[in-house]
PDB file of N, CA and C in Angstrom:
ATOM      1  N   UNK A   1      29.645-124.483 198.362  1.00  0.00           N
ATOM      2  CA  UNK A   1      28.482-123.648 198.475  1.00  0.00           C
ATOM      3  C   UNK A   1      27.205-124.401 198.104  1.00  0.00           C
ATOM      4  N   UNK A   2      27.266-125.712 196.802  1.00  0.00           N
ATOM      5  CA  UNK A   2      25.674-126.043 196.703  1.00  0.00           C
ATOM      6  C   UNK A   2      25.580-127.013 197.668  1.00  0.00           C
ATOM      7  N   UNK A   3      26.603-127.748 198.247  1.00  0.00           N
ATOM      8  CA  UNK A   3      26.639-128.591 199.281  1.00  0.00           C
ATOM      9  C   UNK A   3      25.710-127.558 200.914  1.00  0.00           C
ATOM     10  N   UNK A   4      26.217-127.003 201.019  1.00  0.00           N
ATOM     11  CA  UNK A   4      26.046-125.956 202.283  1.00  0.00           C
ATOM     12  C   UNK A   4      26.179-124.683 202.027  1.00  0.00           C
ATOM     13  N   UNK A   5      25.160-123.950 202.133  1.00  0.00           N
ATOM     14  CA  UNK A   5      25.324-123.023 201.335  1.00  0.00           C
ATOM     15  C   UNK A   5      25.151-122.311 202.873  1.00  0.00           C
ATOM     16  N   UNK A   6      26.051-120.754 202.202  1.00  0.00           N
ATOM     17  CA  UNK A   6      26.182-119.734 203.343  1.00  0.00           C
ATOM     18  C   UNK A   6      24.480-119.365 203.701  1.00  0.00           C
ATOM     19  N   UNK A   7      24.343-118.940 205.030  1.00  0.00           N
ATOM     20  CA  UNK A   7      23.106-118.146 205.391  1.00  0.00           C
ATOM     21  C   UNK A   7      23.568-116.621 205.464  1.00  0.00           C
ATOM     22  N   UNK A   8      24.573-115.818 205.537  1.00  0.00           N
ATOM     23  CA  UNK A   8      24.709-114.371 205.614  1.00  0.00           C
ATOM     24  C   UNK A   8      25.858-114.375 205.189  1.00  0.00           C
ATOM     25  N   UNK A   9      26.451-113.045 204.457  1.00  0.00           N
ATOM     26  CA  UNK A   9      27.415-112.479 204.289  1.00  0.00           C
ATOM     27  C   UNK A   9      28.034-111.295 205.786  1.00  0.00           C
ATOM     28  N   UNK A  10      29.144-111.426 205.825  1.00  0.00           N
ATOM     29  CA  UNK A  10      29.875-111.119 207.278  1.00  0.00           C
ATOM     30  C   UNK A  10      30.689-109.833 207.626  1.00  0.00           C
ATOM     31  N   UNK A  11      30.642-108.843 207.732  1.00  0.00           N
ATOM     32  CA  UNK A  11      32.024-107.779 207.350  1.00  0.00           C
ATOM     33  C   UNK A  11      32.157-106.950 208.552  1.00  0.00           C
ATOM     34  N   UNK A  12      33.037-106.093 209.096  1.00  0.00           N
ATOM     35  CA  UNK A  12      32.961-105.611 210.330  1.00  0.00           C
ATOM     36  C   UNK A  12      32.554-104.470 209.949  1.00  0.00           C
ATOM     37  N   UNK A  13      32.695-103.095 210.941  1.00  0.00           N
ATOM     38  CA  UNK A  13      32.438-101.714 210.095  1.00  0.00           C
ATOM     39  C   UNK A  13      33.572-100.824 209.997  1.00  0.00           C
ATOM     40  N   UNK A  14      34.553-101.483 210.650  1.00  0.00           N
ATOM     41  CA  UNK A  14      36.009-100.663 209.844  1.00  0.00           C
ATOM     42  C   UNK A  14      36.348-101.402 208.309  1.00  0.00           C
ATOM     43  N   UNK A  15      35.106-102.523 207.969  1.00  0.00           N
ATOM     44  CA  UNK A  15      36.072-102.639 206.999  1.00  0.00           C
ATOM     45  C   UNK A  15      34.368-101.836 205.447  1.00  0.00           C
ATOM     46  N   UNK A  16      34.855-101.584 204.601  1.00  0.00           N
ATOM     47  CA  UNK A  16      34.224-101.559 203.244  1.00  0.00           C
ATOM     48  C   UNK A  16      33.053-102.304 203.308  1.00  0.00           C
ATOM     49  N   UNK A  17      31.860-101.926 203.311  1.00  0.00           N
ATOM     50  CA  UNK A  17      30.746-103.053 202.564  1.00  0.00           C
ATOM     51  C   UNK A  17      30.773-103.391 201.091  1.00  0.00           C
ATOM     52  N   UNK A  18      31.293-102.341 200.130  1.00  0.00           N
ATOM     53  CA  UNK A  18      31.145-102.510 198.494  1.00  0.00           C
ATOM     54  C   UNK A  18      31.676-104.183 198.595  1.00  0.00           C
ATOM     55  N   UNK A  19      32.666-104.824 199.282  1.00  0.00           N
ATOM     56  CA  UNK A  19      32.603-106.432 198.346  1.00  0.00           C
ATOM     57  C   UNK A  19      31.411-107.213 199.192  1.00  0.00           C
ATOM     58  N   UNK A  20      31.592-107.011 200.187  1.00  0.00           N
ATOM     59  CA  UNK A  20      29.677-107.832 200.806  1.00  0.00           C
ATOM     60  C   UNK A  20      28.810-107.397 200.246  1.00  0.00           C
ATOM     61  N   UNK A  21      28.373-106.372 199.690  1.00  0.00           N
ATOM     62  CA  UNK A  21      26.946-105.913 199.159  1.00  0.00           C
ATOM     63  C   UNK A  21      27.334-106.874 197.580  1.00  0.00           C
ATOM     64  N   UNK A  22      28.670-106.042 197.158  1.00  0.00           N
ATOM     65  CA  UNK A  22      28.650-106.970 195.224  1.00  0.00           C
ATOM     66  C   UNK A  22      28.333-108.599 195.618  1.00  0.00           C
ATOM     67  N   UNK A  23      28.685-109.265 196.698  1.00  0.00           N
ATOM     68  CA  UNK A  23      28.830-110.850 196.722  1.00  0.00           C
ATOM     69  C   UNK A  23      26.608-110.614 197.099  1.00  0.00           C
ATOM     70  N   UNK A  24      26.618-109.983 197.668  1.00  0.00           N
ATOM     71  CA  UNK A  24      25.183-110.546 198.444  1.00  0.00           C
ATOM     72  C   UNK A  24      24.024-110.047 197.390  1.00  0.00           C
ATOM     73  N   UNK A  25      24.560-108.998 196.384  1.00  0.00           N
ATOM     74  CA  UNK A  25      23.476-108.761 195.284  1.00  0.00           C
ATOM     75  C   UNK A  25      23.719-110.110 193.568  1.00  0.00           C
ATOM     76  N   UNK A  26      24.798-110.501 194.177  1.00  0.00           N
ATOM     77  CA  UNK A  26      25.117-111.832 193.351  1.00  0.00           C
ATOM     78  C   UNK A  26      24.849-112.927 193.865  1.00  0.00           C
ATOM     79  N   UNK A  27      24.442-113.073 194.973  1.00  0.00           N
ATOM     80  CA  UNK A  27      24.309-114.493 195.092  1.00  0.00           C
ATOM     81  C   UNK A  27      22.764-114.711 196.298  1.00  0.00           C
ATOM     82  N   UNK A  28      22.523-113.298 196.242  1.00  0.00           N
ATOM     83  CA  UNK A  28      21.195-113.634 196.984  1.00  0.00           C
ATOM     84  C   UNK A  28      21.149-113.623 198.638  1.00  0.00           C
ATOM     85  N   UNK A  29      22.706-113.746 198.954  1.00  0.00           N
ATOM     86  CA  UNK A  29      22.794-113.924 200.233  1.00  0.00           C
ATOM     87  C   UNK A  29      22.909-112.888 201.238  1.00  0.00           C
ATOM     88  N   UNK A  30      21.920-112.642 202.448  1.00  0.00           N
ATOM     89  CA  UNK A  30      22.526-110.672 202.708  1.00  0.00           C
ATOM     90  C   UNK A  30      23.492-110.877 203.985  1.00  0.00           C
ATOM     91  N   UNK A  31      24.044-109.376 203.235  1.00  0.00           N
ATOM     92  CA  UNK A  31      25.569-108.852 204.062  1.00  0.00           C
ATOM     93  C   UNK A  31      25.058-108.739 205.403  1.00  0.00           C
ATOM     94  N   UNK A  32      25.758-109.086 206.254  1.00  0.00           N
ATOM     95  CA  UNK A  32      25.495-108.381 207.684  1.00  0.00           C
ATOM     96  C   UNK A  32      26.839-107.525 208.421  1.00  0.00           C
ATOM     97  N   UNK A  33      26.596-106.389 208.818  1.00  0.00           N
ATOM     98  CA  UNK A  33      27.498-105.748 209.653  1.00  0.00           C
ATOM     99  C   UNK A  33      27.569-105.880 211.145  1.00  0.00           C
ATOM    100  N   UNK A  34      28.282-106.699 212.075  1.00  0.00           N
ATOM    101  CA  UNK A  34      28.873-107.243 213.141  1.00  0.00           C
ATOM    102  C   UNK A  34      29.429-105.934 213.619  1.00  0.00           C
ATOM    103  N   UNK A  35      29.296-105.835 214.965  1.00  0.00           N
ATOM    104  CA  UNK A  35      29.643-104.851 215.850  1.00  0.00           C
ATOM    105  C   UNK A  35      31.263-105.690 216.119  1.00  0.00           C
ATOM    106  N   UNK A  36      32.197-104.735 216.144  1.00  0.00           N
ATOM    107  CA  UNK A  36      33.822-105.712 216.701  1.00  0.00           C
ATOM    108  C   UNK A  36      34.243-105.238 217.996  1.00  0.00           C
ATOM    109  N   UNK A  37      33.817-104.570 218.148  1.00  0.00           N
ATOM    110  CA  UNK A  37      34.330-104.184 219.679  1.00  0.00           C
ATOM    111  C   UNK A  37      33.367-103.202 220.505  1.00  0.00           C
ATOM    112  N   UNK A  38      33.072-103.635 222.070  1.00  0.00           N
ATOM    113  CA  UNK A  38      32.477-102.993 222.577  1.00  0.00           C
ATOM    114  C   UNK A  38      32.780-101.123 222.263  1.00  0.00           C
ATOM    115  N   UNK A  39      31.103-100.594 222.098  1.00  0.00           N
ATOM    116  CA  UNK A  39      30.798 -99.617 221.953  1.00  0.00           C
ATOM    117  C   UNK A  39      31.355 -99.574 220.341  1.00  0.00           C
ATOM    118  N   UNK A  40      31.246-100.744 219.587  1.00  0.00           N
ATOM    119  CA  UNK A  40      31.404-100.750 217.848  1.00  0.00           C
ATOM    120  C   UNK A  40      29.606-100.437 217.294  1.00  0.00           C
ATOM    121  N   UNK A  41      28.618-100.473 218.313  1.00  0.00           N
ATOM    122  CA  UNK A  41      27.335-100.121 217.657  1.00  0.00           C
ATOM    123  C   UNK A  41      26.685 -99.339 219.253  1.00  0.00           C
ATOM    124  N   UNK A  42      25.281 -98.644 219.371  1.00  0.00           N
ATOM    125  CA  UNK A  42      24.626 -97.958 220.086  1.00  0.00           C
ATOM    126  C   UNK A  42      24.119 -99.100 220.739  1.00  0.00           C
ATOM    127  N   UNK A  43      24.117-100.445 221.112  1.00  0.00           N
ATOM    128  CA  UNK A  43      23.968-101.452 221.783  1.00  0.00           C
ATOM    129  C   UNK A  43      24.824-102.388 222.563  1.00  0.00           C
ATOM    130  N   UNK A  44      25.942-102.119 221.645  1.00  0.00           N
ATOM    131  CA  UNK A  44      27.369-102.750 222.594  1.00  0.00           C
ATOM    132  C   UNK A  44      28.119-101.900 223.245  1.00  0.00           C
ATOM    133  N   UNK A  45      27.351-101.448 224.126  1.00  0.00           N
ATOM    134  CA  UNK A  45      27.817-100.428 225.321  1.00  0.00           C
ATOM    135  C   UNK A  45      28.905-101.305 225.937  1.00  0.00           C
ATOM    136  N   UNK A  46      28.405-102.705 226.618  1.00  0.00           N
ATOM    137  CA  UNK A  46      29.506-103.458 227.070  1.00  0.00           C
ATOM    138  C   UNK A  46      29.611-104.831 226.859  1.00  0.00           C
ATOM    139  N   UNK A  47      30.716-105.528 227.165  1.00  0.00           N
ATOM    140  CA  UNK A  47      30.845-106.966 226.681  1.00  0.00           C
ATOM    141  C   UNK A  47      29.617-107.572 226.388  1.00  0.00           C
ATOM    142  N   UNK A  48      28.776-107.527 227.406  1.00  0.00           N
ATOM    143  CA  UNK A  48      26.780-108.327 227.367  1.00  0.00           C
ATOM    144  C   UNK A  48      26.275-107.886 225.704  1.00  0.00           C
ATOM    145  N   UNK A  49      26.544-106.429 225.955  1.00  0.00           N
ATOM    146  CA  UNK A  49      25.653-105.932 225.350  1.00  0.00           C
ATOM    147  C   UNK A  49      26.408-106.472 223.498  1.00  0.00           C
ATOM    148  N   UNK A  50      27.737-106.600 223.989  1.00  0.00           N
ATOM    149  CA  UNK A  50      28.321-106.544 222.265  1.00  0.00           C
ATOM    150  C   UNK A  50      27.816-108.244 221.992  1.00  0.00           C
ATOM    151  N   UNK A  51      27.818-109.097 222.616  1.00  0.00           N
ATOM    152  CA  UNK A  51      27.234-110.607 222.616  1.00  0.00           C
ATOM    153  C   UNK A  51      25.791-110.229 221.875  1.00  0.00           C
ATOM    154  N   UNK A  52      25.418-109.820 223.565  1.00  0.00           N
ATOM    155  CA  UNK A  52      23.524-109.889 222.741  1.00  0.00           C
ATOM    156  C   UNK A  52      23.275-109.069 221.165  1.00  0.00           C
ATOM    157  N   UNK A  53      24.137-108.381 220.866  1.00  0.00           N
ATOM    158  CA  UNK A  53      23.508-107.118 219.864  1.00  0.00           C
ATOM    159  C   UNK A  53      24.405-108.475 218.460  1.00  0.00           C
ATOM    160  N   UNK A  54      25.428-108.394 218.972  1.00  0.00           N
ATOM    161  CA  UNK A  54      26.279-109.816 217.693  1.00  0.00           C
ATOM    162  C   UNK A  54      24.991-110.826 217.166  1.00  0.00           C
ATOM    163  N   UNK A  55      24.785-111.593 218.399  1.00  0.00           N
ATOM    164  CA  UNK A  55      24.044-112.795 218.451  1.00  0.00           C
ATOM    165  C   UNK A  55      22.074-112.568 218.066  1.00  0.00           C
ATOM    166  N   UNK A  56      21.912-111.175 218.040  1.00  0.00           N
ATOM    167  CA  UNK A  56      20.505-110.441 217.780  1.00  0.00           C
ATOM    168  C   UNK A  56      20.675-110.637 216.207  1.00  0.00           C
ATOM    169  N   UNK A  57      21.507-109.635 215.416  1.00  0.00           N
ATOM    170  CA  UNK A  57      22.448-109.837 214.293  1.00  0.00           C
ATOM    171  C   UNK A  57      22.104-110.898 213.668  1.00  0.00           C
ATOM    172  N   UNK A  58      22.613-111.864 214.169  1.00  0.00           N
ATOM    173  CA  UNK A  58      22.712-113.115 213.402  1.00  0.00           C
ATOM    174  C   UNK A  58      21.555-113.709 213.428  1.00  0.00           C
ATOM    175  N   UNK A  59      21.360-113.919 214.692  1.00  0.00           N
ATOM    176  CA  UNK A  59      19.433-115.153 213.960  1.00  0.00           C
ATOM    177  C   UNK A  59      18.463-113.714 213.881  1.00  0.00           C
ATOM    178  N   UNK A  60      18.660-112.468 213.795  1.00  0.00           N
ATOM    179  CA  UNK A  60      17.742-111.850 212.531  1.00  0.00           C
ATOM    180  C   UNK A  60      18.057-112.425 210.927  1.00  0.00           C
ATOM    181  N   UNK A  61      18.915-112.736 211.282  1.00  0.00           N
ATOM    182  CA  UNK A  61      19.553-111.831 209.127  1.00  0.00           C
ATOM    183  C   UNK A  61      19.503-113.592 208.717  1.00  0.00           C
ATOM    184  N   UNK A  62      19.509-115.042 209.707  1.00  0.00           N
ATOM    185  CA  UNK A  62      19.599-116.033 209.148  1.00  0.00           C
ATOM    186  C   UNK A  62      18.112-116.710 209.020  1.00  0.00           C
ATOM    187  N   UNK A  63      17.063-115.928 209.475  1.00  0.00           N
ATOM    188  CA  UNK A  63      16.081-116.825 209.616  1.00  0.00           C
ATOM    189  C   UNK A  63      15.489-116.464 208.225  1.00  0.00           C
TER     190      UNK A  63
END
């Protein structure tokens, strides 16, 4: 971790946020919730959409 340190914490939404939120209010780093399967969020209607809304996700929460 001080070598390379994480940019986001990762969790799907079938699973629990309580251990991503305890790790990301300890270490500074924030949780992100990942859509897992099309129609898993109001943007991943379909395969495109579960990419773009994943990949939106991520370089929001890393920049």
């Amino acid at each position: 971790m001080k070598r390379g340190p994480a940019k986001v914490i990762v969790y799907s939404a079938y699973n629990s946020p309580r251990a991503a939120e305890f790790l990301s209010e300890r270490t500074g780093i924030p949780a992100l919730m990942l859509p897992f399967t099309v129609g898993g969020t109001d943007k991943a209607k379909d395969l495109f959409g579960l990419f773009d809304d994943t990949i939106g996700r991520l370089l929001a929460t890393a920049k």
